[in-house]
N, C-alpha and C. Protein backbone atom coordinates (compact mmCIF):
# COMPACT_ATOMS: atom_id res chain seq x y z
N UNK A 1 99.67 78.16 -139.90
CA UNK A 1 99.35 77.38 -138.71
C UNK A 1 98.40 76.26 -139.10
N UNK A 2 98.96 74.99 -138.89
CA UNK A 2 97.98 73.65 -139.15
C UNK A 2 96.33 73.90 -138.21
N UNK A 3 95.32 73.00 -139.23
CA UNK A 3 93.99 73.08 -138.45
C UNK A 3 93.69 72.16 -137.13
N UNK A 4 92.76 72.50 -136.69
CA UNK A 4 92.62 71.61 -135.20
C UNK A 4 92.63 70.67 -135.27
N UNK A 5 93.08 69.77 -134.42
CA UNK A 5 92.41 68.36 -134.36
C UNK A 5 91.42 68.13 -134.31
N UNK A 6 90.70 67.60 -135.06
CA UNK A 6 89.50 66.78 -135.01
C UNK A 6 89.28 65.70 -135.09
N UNK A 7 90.10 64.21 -135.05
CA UNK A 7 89.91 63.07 -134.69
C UNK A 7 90.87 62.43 -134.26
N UNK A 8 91.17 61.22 -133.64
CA UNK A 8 92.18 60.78 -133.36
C UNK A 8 92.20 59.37 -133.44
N UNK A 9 93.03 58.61 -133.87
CA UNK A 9 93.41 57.25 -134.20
C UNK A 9 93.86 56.65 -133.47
N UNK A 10 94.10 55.36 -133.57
CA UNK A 10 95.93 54.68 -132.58
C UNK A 10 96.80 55.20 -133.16
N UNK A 11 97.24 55.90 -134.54
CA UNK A 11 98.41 55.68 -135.01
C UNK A 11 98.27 57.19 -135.68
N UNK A 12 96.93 57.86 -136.22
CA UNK A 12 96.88 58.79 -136.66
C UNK A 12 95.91 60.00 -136.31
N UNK A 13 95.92 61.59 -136.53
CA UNK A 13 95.63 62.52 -136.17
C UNK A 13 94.72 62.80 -137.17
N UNK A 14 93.70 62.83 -137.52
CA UNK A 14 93.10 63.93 -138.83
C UNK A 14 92.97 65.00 -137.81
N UNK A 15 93.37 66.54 -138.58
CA UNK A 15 92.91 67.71 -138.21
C UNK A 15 92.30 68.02 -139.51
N UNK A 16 91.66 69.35 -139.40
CA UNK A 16 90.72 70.13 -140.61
C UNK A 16 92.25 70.74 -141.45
N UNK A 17 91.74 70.30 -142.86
CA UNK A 17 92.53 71.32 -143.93
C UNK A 17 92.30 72.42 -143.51
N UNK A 18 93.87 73.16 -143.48
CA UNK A 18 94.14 74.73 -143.68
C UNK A 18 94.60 75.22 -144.60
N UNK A 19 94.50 76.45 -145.07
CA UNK A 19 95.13 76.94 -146.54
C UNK A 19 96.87 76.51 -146.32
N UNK A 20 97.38 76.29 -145.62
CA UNK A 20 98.86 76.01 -145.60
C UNK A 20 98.79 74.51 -145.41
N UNK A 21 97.58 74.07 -146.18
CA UNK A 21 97.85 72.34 -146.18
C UNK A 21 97.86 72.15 -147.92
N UNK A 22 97.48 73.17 -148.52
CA UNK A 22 97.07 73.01 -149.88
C UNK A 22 98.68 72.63 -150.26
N UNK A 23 99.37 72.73 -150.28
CA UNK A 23 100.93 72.50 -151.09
C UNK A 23 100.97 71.14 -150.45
N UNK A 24 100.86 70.37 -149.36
CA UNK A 24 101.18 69.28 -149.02
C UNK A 24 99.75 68.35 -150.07
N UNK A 25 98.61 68.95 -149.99
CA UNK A 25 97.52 68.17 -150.78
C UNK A 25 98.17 67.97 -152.71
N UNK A 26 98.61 68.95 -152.83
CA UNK A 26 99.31 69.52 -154.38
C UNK A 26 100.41 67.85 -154.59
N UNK A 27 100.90 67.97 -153.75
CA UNK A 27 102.08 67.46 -153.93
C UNK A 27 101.62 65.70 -153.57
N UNK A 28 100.86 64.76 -153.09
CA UNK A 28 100.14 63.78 -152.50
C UNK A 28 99.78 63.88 -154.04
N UNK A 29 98.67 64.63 -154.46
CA UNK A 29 97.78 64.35 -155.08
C UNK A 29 98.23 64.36 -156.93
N UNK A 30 99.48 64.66 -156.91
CA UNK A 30 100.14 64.72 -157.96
C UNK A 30 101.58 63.45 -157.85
N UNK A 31 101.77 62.86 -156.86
CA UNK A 31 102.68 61.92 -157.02
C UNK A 31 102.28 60.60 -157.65
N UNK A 32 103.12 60.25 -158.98
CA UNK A 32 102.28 59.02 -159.50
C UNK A 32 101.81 58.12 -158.87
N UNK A 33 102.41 57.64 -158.24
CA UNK A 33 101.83 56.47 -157.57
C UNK A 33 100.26 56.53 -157.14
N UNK A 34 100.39 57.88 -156.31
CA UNK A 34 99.10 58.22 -155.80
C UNK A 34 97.86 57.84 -156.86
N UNK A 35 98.22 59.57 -157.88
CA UNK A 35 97.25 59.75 -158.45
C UNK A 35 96.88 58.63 -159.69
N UNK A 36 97.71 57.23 -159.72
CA UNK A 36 97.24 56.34 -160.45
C UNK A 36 96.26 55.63 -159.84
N UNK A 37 96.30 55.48 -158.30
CA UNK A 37 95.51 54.89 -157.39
C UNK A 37 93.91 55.29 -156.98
N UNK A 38 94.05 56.73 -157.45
CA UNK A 38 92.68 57.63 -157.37
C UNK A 38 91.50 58.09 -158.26
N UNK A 39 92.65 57.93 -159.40
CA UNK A 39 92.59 58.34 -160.82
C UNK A 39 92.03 59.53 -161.28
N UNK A 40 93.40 60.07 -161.03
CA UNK A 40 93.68 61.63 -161.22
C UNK A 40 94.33 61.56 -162.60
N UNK A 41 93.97 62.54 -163.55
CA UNK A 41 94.83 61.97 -164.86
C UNK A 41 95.10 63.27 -165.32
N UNK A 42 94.80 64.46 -164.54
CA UNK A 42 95.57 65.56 -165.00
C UNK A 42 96.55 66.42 -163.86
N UNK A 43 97.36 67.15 -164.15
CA UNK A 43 98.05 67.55 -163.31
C UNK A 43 97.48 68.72 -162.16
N UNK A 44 97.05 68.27 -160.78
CA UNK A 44 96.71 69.38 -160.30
C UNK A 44 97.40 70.48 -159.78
N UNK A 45 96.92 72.00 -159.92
CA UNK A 45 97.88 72.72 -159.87
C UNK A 45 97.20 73.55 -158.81
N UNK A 46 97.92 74.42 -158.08
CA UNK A 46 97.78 74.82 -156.66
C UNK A 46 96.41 76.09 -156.45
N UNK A 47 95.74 76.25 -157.75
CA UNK A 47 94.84 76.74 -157.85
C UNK A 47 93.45 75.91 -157.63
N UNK A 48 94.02 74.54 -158.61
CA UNK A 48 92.53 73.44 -158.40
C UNK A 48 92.54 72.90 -156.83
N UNK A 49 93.90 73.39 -155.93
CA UNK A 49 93.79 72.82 -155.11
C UNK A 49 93.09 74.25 -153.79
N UNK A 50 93.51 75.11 -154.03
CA UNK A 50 92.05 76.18 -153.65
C UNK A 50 91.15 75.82 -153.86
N UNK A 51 90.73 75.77 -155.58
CA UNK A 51 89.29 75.74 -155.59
C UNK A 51 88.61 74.72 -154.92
N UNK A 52 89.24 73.39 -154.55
CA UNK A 52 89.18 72.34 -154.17
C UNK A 52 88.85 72.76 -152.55
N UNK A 53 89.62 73.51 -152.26
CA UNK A 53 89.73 73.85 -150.65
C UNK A 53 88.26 74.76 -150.36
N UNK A 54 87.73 75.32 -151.25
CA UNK A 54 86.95 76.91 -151.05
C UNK A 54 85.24 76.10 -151.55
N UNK A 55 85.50 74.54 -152.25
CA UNK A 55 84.13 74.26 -151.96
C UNK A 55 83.97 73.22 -150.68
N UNK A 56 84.76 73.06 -150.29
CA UNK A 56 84.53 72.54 -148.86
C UNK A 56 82.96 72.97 -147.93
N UNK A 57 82.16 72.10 -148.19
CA UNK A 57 80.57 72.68 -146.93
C UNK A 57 80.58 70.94 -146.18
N UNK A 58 79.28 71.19 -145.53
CA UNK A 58 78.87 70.78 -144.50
C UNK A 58 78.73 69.15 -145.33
N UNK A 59 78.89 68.85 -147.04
CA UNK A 59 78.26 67.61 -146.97
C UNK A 59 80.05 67.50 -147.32
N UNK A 60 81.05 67.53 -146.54
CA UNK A 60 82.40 67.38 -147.17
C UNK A 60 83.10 67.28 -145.85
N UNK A 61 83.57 66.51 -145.16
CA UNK A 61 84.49 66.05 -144.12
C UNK A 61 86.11 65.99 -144.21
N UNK A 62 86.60 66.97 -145.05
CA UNK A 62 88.35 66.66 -145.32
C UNK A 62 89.25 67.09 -144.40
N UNK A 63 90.50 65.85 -144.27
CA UNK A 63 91.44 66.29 -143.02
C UNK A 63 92.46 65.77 -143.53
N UNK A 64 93.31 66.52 -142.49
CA UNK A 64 94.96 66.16 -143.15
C UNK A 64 95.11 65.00 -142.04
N UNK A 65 95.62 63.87 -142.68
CA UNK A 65 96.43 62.69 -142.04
C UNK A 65 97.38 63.11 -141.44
N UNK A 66 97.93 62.58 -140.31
CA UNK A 66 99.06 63.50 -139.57
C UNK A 66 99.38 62.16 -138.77
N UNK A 67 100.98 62.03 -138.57
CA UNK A 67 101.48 61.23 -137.67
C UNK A 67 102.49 62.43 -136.52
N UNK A 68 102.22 62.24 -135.37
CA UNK A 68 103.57 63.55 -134.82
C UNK A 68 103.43 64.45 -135.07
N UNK A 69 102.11 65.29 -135.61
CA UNK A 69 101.83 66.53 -136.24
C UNK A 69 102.72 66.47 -138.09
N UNK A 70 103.29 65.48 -138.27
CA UNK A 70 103.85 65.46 -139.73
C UNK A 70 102.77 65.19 -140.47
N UNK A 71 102.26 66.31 -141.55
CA UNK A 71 101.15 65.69 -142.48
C UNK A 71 102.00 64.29 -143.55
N UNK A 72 100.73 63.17 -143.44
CA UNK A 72 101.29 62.04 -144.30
C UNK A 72 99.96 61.79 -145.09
N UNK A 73 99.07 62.16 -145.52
CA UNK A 73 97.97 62.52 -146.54
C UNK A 73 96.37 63.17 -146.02
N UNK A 74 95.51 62.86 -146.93
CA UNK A 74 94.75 63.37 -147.01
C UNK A 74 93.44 62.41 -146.79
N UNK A 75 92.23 62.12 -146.30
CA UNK A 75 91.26 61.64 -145.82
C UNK A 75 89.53 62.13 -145.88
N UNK A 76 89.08 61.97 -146.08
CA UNK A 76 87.69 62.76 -146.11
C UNK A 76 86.32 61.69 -146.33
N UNK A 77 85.43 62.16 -146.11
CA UNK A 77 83.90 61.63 -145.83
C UNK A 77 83.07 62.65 -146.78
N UNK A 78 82.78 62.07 -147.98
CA UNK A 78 81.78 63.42 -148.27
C UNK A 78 80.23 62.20 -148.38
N UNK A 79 79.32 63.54 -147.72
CA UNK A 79 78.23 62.93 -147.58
C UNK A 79 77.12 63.28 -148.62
N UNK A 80 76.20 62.31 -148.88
CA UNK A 80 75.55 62.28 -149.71
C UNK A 80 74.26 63.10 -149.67
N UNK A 81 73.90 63.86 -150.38
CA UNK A 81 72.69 65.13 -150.16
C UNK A 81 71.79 64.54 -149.85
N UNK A 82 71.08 63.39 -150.45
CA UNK A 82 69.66 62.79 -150.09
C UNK A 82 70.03 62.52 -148.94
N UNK A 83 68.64 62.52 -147.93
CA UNK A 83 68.58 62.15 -146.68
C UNK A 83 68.35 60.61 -146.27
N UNK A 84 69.22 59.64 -146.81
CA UNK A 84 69.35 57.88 -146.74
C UNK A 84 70.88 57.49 -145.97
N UNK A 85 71.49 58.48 -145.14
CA UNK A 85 72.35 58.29 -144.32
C UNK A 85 73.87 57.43 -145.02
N UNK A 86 74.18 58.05 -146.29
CA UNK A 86 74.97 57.19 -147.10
C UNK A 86 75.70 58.49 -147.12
N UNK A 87 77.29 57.67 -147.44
CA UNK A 87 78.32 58.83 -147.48
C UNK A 87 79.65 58.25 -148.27
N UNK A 88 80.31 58.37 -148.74
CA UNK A 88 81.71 57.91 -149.51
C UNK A 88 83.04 58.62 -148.48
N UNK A 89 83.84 57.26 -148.24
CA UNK A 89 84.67 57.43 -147.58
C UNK A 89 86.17 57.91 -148.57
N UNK A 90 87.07 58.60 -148.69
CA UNK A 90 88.23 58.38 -149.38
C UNK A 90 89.34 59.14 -148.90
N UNK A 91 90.79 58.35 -149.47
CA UNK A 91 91.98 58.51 -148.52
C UNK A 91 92.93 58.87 -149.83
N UNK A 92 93.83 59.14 -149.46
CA UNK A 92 95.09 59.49 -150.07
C UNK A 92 96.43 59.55 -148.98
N UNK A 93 97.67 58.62 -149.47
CA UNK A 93 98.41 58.79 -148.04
C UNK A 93 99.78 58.68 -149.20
N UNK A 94 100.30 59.52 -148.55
CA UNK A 94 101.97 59.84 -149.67
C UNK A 94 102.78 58.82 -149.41
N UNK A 95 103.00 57.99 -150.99
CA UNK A 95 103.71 56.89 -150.70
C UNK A 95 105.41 56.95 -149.81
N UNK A 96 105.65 58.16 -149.55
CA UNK A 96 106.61 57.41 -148.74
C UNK A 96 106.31 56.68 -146.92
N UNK A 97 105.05 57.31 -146.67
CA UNK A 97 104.17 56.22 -145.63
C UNK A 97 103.47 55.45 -145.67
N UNK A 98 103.58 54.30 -146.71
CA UNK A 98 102.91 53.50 -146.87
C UNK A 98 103.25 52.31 -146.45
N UNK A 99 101.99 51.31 -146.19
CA UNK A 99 102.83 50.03 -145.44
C UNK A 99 102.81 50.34 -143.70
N UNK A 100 102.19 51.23 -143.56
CA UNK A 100 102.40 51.65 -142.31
C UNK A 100 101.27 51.53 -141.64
N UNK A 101 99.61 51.27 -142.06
CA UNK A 101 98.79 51.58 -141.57
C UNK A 101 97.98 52.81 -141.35
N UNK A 102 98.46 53.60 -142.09
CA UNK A 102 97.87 55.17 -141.54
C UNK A 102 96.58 54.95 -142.28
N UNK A 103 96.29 54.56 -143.74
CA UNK A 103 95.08 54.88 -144.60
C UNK A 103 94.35 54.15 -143.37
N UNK A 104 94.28 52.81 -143.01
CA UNK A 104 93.43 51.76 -142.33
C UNK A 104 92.92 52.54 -141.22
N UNK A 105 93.98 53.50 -139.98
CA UNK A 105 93.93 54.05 -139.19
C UNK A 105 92.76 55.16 -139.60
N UNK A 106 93.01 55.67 -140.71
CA UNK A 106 92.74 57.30 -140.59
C UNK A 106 91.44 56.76 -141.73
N UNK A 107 91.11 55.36 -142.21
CA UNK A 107 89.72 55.34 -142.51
C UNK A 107 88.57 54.75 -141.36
N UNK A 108 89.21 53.99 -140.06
CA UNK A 108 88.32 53.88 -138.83
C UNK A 108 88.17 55.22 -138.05
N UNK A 109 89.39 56.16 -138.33
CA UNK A 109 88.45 57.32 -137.45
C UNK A 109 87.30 58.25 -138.27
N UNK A 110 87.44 58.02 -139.61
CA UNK A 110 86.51 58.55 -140.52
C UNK A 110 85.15 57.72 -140.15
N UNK A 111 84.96 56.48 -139.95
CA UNK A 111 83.89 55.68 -139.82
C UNK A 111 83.08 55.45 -138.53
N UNK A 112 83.91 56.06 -137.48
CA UNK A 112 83.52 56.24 -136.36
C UNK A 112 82.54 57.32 -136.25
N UNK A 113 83.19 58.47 -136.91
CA UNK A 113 83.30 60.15 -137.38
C UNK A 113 81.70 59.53 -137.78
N UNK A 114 81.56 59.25 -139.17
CA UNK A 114 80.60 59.00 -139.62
C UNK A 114 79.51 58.08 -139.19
N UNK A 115 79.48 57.07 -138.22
CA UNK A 115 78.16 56.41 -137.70
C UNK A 115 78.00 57.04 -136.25
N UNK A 116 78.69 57.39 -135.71
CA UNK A 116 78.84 57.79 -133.97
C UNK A 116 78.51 59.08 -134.11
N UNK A 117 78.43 60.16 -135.06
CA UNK A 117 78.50 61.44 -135.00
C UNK A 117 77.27 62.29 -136.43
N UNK A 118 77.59 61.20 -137.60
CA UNK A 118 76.87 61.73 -138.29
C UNK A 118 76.03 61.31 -138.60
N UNK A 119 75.09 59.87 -137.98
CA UNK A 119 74.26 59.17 -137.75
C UNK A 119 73.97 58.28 -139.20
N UNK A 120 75.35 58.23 -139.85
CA UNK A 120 75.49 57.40 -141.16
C UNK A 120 74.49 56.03 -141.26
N UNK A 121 73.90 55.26 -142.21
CA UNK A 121 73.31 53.69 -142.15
C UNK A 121 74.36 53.04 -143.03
N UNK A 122 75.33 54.06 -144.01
CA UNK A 122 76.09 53.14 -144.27
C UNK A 122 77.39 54.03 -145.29
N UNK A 123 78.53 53.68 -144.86
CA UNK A 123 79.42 54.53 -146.06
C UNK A 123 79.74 53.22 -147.11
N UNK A 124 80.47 53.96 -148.43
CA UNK A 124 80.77 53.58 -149.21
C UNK A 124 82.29 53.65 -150.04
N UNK A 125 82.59 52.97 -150.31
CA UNK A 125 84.14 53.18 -151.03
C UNK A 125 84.41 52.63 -152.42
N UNK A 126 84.57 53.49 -153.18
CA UNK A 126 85.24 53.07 -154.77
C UNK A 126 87.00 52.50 -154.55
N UNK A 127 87.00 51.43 -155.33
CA UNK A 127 88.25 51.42 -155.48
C UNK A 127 88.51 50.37 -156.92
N UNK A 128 89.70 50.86 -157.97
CA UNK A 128 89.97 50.71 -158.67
C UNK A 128 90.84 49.43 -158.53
N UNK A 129 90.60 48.26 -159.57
CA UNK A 129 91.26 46.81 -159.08
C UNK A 129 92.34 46.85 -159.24
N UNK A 130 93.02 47.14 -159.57
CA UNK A 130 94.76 47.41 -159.48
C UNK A 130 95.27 47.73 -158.55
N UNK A 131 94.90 48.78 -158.03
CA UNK A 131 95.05 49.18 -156.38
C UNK A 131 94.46 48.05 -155.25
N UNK A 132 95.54 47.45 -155.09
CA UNK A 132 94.98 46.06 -153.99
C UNK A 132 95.22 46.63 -153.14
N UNK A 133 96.40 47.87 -152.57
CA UNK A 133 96.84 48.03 -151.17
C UNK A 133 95.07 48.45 -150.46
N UNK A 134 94.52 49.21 -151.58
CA UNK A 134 93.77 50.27 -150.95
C UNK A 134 92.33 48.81 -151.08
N UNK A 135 92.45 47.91 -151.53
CA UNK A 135 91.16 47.12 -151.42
C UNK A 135 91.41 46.48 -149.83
N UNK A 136 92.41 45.80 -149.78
CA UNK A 136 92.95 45.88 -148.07
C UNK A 136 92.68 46.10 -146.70
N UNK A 137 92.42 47.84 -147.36
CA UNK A 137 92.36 48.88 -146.69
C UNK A 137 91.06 48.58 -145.89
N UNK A 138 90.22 48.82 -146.50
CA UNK A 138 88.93 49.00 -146.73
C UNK A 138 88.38 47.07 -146.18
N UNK A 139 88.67 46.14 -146.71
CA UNK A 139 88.01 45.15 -146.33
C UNK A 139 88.54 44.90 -145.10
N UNK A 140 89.57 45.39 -144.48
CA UNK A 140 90.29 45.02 -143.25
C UNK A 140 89.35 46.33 -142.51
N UNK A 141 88.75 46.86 -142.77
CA UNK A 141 87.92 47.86 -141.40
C UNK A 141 86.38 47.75 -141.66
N UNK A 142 86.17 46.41 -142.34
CA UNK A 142 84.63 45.53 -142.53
C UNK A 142 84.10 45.92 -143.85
N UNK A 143 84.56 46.45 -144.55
CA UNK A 143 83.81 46.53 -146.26
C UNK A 143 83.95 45.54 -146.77
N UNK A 144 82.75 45.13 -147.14
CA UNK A 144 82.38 43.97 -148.55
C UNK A 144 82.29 44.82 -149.82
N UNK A 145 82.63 43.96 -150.61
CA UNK A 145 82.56 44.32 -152.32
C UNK A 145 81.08 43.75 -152.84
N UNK A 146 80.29 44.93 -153.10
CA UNK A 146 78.99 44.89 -153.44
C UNK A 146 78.75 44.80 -154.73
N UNK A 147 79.63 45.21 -155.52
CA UNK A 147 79.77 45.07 -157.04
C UNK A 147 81.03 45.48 -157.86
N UNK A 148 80.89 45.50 -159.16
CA UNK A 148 81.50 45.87 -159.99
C UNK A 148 81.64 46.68 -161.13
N UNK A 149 82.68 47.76 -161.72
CA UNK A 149 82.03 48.57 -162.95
C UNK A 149 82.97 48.06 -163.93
N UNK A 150 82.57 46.84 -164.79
CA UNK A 150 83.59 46.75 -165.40
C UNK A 150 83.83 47.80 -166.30
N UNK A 151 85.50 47.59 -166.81
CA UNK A 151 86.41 48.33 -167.58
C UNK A 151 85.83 50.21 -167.20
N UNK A 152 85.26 50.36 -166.25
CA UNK A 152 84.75 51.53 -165.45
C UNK A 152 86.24 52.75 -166.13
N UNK A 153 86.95 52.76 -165.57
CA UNK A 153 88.02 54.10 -165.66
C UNK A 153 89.75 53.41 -165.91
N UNK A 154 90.15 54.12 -166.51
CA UNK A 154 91.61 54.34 -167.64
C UNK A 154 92.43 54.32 -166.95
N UNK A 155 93.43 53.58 -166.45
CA UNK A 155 94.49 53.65 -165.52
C UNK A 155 96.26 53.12 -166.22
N UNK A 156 96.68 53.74 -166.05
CA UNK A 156 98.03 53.54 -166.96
C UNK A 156 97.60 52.52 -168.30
N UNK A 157 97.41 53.32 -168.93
CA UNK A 157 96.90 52.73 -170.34
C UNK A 157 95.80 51.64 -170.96
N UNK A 158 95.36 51.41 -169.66
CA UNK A 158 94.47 50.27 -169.62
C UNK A 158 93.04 50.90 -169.27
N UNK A 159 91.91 50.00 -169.28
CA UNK A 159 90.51 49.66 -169.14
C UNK A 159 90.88 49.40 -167.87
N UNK A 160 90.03 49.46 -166.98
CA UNK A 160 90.50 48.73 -164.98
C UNK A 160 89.25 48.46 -164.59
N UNK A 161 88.72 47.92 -164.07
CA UNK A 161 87.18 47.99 -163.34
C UNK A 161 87.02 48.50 -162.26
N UNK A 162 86.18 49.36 -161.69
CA UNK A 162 86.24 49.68 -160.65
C UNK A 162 85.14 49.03 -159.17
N UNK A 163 85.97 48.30 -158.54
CA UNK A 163 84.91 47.85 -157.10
C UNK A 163 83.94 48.81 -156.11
N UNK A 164 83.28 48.39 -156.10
CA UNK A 164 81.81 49.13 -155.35
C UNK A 164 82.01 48.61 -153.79
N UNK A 165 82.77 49.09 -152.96
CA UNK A 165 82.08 48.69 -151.66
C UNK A 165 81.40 49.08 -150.67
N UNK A 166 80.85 48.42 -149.39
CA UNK A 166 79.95 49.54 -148.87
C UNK A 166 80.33 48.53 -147.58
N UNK A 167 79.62 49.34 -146.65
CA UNK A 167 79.56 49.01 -145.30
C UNK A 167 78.52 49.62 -143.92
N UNK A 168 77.68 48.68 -143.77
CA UNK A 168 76.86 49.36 -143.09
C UNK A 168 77.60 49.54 -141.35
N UNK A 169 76.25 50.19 -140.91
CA UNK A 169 76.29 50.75 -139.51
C UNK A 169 76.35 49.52 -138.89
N UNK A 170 75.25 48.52 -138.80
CA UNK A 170 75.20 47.34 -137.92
C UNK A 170 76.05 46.66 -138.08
N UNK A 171 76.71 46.19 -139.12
CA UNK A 171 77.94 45.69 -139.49
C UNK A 171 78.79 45.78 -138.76
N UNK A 172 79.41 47.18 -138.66
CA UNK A 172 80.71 48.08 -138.21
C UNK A 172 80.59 47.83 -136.60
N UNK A 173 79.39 47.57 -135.87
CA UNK A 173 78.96 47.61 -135.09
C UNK A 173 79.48 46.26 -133.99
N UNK A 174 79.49 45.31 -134.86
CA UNK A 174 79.29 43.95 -134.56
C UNK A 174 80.79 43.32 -134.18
């Protein structure tokens, strides 16, 4: 049985991961496309995706993307231990829904989630420069690019840099 709803979009549903979401996370998180975009570089297997599931606490926000109750990826907020109201936003959405809006969707109800509820000053998002869909993403729901790591992490055979963005509360606000 899928987990509750807990947020809602124009276009998309996050509910809470349930153990009968782990094979849909398995399978997202292992499709190339994806995991070149995330940079996943080993194969996850339905155990890392327990263990993955079983450290889930209070500084970890993960939900299944859902259109129609159909899971179409994965979404989460994990928040940062120090008490400076900072948190990292990140998405995963199975390329055969892509182009559709769901990441954009299902990262404003995360950001809502996070300044309206978890009294955030500001989230943050990594994203790897190759992945333009997902830079997009992110500057189309008010993130600026705060910096850069060059040649940061290994992506199909290459050096890639990875972008720093962030986005405050007053910002989001405005």
């Amino acid at each position: 049985m899928p987990g509750p709803t807990f947020l809602r979009g124009e276009a998309v549903t996050l509910r809470v991961v349930d153990e009968d979401d782990l094979a849909f996370a398995q399978r997202v998180v292992n499709h190339p496309d994806v995991r070149r975009g995330v940079g996943v570089f080993a194969p996850k297997t339905a155990e890392d995706e327990r263990e993955w599931y079983e450290s889930q606490d209070e500084d970890n926000a993960s939900f299944v993307v859902t259109v129609d109750d159909d899971p179409v990826g994965i979404a989460g907020l994990h928040l940062d231990p120090y008490p400076w109201g900072y948190a990292e936003v990140g998405y995963m959405v199975h390329p055969d829904y892509w182009g559709q809006g769901y990441a954009t969707d299902a990262v404003r109800c995360l950001l809502r989630y996070g300044f309206d509820e978890c009294r955030l000053n500001k989230v943050g998002a990594d994203v790897y420069a190759p992945n333009e869909a997902s830079q997009r993403v992110v500057e189309k729901v008010g993130f600026k690019r705060e910096g850069v790591r060059r040649d940061h992490a290994f992506v199909d055979g290459e050096h890639v840099d990875l972008y720093e963005y962030g986005l405050l509360e007053a910002k989001w606000r405005e």
